[in-house]
Protein backbone atom coordinates (compact mmCIF):
# COMPACT_ATOMS: atom_id res chain seq x y z
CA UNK A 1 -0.59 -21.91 15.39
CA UNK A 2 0.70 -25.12 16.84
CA UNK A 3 3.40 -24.90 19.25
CA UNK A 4 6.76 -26.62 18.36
CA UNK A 5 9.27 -27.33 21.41
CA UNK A 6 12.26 -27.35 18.87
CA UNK A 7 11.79 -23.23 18.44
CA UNK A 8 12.89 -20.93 21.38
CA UNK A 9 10.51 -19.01 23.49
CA UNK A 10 12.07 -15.47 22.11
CA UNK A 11 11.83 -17.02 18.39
CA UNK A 12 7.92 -17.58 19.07
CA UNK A 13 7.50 -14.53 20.36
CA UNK A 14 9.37 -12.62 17.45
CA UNK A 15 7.46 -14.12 15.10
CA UNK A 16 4.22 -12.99 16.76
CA UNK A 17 5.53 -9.66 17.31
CA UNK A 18 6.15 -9.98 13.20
CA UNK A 19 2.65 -11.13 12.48
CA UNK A 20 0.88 -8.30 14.63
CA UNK A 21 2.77 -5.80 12.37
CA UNK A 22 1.59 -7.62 9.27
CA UNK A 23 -1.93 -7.73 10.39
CA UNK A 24 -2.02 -4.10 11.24
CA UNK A 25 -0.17 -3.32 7.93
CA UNK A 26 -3.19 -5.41 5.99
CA UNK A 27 -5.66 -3.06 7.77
CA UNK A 28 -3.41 0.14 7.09
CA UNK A 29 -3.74 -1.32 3.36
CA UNK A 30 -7.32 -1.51 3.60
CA UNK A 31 -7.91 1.79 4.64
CA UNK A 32 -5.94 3.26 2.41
CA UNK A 33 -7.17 1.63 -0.56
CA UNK A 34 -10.71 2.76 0.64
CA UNK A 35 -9.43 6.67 0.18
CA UNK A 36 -7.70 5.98 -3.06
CA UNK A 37 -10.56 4.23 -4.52
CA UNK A 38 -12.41 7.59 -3.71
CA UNK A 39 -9.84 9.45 -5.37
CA UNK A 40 -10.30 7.62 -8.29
CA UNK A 41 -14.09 8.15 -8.31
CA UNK A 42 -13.14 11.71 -8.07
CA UNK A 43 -10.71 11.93 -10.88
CA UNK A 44 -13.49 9.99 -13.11
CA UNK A 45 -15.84 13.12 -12.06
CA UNK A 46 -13.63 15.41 -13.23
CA UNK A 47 -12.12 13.82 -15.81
CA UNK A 48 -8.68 14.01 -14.54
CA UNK A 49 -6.10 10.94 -15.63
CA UNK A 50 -5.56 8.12 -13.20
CA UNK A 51 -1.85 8.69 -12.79
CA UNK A 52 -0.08 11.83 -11.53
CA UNK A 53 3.53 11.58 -11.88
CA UNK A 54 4.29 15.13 -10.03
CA UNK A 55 2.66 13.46 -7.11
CA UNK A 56 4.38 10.04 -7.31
CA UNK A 57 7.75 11.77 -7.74
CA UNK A 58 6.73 13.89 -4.60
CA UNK A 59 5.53 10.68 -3.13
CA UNK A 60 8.78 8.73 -3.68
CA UNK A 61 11.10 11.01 -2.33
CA UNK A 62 9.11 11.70 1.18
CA UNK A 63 8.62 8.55 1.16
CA UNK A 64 12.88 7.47 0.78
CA UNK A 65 13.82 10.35 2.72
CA UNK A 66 11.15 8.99 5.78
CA UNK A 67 12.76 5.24 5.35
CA UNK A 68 16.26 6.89 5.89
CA UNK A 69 15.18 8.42 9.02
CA UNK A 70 14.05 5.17 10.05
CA UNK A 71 16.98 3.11 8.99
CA UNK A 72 15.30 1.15 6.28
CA UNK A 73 16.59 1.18 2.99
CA UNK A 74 14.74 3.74 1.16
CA UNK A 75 14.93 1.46 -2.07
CA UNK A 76 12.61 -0.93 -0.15
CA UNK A 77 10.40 1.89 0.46
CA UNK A 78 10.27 2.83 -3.29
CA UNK A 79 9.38 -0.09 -4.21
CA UNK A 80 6.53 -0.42 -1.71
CA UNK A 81 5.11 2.61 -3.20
CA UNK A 82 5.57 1.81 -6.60
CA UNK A 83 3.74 -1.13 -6.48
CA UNK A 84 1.06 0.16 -4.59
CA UNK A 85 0.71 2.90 -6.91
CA UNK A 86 0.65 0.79 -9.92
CA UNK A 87 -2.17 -0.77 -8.21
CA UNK A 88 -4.75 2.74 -7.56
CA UNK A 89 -3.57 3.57 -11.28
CA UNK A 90 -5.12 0.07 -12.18
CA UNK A 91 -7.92 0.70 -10.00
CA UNK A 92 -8.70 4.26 -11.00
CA UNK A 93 -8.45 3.10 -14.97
CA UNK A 94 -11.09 1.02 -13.88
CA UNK A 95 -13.30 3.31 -12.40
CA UNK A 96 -12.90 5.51 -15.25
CA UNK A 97 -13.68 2.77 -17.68
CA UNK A 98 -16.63 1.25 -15.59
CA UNK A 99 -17.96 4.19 -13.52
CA UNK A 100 -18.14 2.38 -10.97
CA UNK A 101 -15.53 0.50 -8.02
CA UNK A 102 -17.20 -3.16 -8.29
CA UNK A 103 -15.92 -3.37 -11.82
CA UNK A 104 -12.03 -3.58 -9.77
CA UNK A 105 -10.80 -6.68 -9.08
CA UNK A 106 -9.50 -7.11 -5.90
């Protein structure tokens, strides 16, 4: 990234601080999407649906009640989880349909 004089140092340096978080969350992604694509393979095995809405609901609230505790607003952390669970369902209809994970789009 090319250095502009026009931004202060502390902007700069907030912004990188910014981008290391986004990099690690892409990672955290990653990995995470590497266990639910097992779980989907899983459910296909045992011929379990791709959803779970017990879970999700169980899902949301920890998830709202662990955004409150961090002073985030737990709506933002709904809707983080929503649409990454929107995207395993997609992924695990896939693998059911397919058999196996190259059939998913990434």
């Amino acid at each position: 990234m090319a250095h502009d004089d026009s931004v202060p140092p502390e902007l700069t340096a907030l912004r990188q601080s910014i981008d290391n978080i986004d990099a690690a969350l892409v990672h955290l992604l990653a990995e995470r999407f590497k266990f639910t694509q097992e779980v989907g393979r899983l459910k296909a095995r045992e011929g379990l649906p791709a959803s779970d809405p017990g879970r999700e609901k169980v899902q949301i609230a920890r998830l709202r009640a662990l955004a409150e505790e961090s002073h985030l607003d737990p709506a933002i952390a709904e809707k983080f989880l929503n649409f990454i669970v929107a995207e395993v369902i997609h992924h695990h209809q896939k693998i059911a349909q397919t058999g196996s994970i190259d059939a998913v789009e990434n």
